[in-house]
C-alpha atoms as a PDB file:
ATOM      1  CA  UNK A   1     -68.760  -1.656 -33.820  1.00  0.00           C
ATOM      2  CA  UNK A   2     -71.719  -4.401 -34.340  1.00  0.00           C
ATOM      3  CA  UNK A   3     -70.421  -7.588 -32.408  1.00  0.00           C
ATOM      4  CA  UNK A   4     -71.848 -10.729 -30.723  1.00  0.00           C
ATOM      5  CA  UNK A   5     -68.913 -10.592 -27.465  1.00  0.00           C
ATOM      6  CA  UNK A   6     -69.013 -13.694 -25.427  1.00  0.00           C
ATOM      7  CA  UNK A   7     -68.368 -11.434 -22.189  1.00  0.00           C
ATOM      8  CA  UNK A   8     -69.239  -8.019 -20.395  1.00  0.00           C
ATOM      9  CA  UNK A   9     -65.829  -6.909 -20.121  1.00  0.00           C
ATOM     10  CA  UNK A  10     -65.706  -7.813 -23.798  1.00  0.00           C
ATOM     11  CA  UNK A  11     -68.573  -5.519 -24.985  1.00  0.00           C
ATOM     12  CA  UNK A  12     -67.511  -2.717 -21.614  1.00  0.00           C
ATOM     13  CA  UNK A  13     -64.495  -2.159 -23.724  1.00  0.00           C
ATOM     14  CA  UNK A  14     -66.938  -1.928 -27.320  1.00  0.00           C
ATOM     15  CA  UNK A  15     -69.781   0.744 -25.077  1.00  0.00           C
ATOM     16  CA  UNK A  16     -67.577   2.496 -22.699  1.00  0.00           C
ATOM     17  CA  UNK A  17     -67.268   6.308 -23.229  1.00  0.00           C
ATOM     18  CA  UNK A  18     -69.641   6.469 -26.133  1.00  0.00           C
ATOM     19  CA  UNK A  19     -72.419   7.395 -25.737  1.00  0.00           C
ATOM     20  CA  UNK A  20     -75.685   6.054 -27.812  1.00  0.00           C
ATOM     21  CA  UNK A  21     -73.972   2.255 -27.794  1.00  0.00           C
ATOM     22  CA  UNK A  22     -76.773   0.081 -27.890  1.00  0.00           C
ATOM     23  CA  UNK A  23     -76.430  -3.294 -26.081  1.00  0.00           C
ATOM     24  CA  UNK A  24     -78.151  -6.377 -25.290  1.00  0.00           C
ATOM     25  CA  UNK A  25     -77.927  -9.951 -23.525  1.00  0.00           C
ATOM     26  CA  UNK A  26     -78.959 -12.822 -25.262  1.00  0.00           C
ATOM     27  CA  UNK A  27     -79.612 -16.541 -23.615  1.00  0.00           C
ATOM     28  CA  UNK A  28     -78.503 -18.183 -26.582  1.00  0.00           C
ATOM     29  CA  UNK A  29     -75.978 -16.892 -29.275  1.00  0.00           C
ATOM     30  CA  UNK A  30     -78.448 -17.488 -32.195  1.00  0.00           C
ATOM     31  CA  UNK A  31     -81.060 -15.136 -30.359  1.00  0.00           C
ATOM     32  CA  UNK A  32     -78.070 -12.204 -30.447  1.00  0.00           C
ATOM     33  CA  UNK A  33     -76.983 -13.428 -34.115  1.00  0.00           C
ATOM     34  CA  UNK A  34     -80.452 -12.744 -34.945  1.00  0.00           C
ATOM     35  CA  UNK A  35     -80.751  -9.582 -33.326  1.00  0.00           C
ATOM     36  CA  UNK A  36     -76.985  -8.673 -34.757  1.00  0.00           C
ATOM     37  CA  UNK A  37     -78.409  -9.732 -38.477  1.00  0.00           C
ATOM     38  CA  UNK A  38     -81.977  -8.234 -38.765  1.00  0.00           C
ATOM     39  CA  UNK A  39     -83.950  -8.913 -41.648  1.00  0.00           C
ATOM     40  CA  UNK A  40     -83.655  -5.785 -43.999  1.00  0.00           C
ATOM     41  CA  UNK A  41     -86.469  -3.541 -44.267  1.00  0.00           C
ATOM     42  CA  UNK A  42     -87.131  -1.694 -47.498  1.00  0.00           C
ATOM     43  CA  UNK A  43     -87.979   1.683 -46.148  1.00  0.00           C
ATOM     44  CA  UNK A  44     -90.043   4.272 -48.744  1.00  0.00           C
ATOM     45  CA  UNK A  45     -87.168   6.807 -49.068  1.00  0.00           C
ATOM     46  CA  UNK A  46     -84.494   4.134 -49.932  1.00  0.00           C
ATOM     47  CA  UNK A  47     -84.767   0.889 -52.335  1.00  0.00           C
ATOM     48  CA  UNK A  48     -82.784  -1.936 -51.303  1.00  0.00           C
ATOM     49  CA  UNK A  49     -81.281  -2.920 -55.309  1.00  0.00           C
ATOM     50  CA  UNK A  50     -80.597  -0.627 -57.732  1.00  0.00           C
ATOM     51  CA  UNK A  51     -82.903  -0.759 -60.958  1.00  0.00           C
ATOM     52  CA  UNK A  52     -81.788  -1.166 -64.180  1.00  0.00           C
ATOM     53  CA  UNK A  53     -81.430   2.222 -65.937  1.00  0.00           C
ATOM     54  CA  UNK A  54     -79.369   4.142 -68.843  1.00  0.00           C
ATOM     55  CA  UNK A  55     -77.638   6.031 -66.153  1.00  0.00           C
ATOM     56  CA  UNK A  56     -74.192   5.021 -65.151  1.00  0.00           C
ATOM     57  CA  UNK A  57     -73.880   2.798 -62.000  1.00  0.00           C
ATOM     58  CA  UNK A  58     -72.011   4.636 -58.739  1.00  0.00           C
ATOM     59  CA  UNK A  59     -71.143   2.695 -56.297  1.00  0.00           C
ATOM     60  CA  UNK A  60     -69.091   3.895 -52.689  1.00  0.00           C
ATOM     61  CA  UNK A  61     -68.316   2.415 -50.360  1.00  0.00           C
ATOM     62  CA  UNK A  62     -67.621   3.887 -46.921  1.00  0.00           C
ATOM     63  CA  UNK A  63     -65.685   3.189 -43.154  1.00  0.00           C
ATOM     64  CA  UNK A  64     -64.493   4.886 -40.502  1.00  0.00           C
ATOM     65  CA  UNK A  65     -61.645   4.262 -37.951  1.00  0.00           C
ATOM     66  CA  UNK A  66     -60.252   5.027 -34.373  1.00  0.00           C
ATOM     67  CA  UNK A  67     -57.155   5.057 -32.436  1.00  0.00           C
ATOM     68  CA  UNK A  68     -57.658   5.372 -28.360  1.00  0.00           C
ATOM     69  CA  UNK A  69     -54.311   7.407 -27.373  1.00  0.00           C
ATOM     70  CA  UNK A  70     -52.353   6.731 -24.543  1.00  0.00           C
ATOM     71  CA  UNK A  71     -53.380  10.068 -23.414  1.00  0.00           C
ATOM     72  CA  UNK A  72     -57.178   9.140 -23.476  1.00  0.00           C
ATOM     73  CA  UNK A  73     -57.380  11.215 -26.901  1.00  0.00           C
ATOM     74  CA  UNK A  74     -58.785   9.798 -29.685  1.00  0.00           C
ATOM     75  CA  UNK A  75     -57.630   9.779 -33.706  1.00  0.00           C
ATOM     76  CA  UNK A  76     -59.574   9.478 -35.733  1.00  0.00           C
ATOM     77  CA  UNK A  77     -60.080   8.565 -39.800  1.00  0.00           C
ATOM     78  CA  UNK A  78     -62.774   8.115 -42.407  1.00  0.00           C
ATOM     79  CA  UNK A  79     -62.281   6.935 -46.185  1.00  0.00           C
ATOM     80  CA  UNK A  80     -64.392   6.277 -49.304  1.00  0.00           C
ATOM     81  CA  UNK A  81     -64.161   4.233 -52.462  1.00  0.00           C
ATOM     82  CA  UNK A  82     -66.307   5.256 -55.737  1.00  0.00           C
ATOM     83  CA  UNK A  83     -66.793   2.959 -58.719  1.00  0.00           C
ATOM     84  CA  UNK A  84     -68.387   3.936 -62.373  1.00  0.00           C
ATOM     85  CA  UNK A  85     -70.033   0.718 -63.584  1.00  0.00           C
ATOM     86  CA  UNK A  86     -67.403  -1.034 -61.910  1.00  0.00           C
ATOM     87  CA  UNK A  87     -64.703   0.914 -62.125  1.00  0.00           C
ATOM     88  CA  UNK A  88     -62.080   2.672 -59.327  1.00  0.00           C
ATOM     89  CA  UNK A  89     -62.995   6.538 -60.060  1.00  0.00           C
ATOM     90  CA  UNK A  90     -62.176   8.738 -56.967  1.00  0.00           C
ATOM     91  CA  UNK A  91     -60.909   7.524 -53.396  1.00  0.00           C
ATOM     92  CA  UNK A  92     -60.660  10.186 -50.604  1.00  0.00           C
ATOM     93  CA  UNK A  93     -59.678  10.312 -46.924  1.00  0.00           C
ATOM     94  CA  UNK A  94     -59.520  12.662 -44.141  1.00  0.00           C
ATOM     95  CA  UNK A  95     -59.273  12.842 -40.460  1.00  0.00           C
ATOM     96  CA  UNK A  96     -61.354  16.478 -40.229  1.00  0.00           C
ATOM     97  CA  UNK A  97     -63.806  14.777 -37.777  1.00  0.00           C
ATOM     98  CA  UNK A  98     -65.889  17.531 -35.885  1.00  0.00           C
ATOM     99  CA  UNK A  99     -64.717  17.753 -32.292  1.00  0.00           C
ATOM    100  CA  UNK A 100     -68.243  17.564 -31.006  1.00  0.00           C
ATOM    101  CA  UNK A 101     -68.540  14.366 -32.611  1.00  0.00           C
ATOM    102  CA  UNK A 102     -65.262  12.272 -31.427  1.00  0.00           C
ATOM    103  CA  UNK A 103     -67.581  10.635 -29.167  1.00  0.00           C
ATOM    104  CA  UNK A 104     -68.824   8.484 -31.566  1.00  0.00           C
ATOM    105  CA  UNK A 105     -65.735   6.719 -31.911  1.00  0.00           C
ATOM    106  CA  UNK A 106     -65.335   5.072 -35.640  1.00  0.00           C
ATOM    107  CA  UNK A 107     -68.873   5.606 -35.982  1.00  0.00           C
ATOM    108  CA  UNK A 108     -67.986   9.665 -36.385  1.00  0.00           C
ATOM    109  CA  UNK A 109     -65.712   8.343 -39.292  1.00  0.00           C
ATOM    110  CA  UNK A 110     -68.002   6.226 -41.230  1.00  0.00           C
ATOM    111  CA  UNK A 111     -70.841   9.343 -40.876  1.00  0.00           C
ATOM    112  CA  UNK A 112     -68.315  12.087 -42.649  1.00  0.00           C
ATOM    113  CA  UNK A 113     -67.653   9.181 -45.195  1.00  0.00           C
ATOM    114  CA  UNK A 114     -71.380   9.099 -46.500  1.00  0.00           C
ATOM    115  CA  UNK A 115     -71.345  13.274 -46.020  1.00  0.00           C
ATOM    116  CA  UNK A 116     -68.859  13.437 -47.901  1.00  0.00           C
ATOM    117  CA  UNK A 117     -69.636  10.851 -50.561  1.00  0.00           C
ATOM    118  CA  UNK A 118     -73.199  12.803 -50.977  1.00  0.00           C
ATOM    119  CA  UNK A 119     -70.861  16.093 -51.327  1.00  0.00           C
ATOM    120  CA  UNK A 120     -68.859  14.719 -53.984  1.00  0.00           C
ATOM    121  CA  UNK A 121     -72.108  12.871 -55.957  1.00  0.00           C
ATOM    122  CA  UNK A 122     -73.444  16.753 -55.600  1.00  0.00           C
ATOM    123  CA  UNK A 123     -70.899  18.231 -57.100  1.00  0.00           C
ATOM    124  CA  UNK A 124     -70.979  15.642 -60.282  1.00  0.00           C
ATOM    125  CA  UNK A 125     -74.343  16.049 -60.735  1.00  0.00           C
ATOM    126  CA  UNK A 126     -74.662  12.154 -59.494  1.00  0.00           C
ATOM    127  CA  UNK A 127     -78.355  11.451 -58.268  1.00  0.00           C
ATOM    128  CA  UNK A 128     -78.347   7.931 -57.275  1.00  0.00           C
ATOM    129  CA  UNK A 129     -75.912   6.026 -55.628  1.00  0.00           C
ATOM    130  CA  UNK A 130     -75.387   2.337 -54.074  1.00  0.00           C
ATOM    131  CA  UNK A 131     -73.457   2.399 -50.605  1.00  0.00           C
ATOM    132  CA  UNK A 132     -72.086  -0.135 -48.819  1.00  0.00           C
ATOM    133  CA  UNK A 133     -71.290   0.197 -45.609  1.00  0.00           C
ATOM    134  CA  UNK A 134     -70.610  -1.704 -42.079  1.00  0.00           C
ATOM    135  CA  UNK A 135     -72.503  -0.362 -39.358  1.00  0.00           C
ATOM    136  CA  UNK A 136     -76.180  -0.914 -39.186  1.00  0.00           C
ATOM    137  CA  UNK A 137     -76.488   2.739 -37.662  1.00  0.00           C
ATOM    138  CA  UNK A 138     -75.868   4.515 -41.037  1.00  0.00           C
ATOM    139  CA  UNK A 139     -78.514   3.325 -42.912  1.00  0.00           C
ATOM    140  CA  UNK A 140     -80.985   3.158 -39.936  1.00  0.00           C
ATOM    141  CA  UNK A 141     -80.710   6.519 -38.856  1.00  0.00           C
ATOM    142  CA  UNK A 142     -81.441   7.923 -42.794  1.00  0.00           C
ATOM    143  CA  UNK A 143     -84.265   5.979 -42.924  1.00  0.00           C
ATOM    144  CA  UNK A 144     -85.622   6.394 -40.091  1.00  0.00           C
ATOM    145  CA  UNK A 145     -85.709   3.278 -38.811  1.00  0.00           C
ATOM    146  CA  UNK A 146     -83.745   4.335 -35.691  1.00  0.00           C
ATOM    147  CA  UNK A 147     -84.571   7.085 -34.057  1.00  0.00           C
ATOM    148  CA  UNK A 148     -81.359  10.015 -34.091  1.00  0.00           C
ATOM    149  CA  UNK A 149     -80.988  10.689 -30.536  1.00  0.00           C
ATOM    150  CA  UNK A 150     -77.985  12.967 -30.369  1.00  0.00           C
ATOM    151  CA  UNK A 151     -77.423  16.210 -32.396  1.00  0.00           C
ATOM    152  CA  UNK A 152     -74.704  14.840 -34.682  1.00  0.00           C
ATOM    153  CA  UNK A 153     -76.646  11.754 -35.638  1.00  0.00           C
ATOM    154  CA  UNK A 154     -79.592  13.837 -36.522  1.00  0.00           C
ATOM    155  CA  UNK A 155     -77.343  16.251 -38.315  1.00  0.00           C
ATOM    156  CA  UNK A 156     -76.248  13.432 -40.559  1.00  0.00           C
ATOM    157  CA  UNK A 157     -80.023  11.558 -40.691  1.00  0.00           C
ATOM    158  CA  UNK A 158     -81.429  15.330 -41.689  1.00  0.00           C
ATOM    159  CA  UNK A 159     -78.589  16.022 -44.423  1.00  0.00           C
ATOM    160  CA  UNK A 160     -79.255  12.694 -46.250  1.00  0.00           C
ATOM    161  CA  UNK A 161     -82.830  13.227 -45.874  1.00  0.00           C
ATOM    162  CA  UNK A 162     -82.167  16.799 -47.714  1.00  0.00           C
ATOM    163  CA  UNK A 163     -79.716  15.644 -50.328  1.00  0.00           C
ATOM    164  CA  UNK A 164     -81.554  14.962 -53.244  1.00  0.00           C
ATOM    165  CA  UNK A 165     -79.942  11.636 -53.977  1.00  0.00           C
ATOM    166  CA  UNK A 166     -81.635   8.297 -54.088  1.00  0.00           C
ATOM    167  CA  UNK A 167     -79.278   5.859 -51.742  1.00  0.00           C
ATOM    168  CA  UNK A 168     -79.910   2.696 -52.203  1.00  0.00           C
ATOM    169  CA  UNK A 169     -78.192   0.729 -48.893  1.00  0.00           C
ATOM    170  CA  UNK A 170     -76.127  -2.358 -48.907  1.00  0.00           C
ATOM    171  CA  UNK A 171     -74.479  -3.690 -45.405  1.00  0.00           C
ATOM    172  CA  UNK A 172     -71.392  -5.686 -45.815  1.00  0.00           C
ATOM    173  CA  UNK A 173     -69.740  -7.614 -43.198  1.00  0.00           C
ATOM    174  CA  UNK A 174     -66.329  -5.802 -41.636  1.00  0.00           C
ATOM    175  CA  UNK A 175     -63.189  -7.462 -42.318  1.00  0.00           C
ATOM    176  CA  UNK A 176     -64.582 -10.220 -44.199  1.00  0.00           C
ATOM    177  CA  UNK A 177     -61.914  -9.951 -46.939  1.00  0.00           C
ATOM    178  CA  UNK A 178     -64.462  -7.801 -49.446  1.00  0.00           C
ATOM    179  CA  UNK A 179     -61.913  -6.030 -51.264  1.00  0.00           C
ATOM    180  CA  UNK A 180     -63.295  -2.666 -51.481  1.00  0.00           C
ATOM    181  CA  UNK A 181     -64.140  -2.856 -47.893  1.00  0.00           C
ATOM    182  CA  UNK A 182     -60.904  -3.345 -46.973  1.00  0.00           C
ATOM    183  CA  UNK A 183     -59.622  -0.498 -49.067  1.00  0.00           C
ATOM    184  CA  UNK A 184     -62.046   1.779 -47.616  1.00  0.00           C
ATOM    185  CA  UNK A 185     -60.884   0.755 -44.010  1.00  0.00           C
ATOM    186  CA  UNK A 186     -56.768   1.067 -44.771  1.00  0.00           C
ATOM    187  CA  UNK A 187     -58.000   4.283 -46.045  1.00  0.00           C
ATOM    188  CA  UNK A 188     -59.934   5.318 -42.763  1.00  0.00           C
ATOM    189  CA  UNK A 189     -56.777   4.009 -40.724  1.00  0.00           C
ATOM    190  CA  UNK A 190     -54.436   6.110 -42.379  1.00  0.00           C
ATOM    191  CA  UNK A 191     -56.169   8.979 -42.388  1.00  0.00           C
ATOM    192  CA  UNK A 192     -56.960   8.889 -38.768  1.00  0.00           C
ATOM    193  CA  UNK A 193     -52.897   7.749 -37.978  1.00  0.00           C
ATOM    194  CA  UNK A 194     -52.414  11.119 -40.331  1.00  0.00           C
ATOM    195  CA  UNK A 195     -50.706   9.226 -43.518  1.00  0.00           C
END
């Protein structure tokens, strides 16, 4: 989760038992709403806007969810919304999160969202695809931009590197009332509560 918290036990309960959380203290909340909110970099694998072409516009978007147990398990979710030029043309969800990657918390969810998305724009011959998502993370470690320190983040940053599609990357802010975010994330919940 990306978050300014106004208190250590507040971000403890964002960092602890996942491992990779980055975290930083800030004098002055506009210093960590900068650091939140960094200006986008257009890295030379990815394009930030899509150009205009002939061929149709796909765009998914992705999120991923998590419910701590009272047994100290975890559960859970990711889901993924497509659109053709606008319009609803698949929606998937699952909860078949690799166990060596529960760690990650929701963050393991949003990952197998893009896999899968790439999966599914492989098997329809799709090439180039917008995807908006909510955690900095996903685009960063793709492009590069952060460096994949544990195997299942270099995993993912390795099979988008090798998947023939052009992303193009478009953050959008969680739970801000976008509507196809918030489809993606009911999506991700129930999959991970096993609806």
């Amino acid at each position: 989760m990306t978050g300014i918290f106004e208190s250590w036990e507040a971000c403890r309960a964002q960092v602890h038992h996942f491992p990779g959380a980055e975290y930083k203290a800030f004098p002055t909340r506009e210093e960590a709403e900068a650091f939140v909110s960094p200006p986008k970099v257009i890295h030379p694998i990815t394009k930030r806007k899509p150009k205009k072409s002939s061929s149709p516009l796909i765009e998914i978007w992705v999120d991923g969810s998590c419910f701590p147990q009272a047994n100290g398990s975890l559960r859970l979710g990711w889901g993924l919304l497509v659109k053709k030029n606008g319009v609803e043309i698949h929606r998937d969800k699952g909860n078949d999160i690799p166990h060596a990657a529960v760690d990650h918390r929701n963050v393991a969810g949003e990952i197998l969202a893009i896999l899968k998305a790439i999966h599914w724009c492989q098997s329809q011959g799709i090439t180039e695809m917008t995807i908006y998502y909510d955690y900095q993370g996903l685009e960063s470690w793709a492009t590069g931009a952060w460096r994949a320190k544990l195997p299942f983040t270099q995993a993912y940053a390795h099979a988008v590197k090798e998947s023939g599609i052009t992303i193009h990357w478009v953050k959008v802010r969680a739970h801000s009332g976008n509507p196809e975010n918030d489809i993606v994330d009911q999506l991700a919940k129930e999959a991970a509560q096993g609806d």
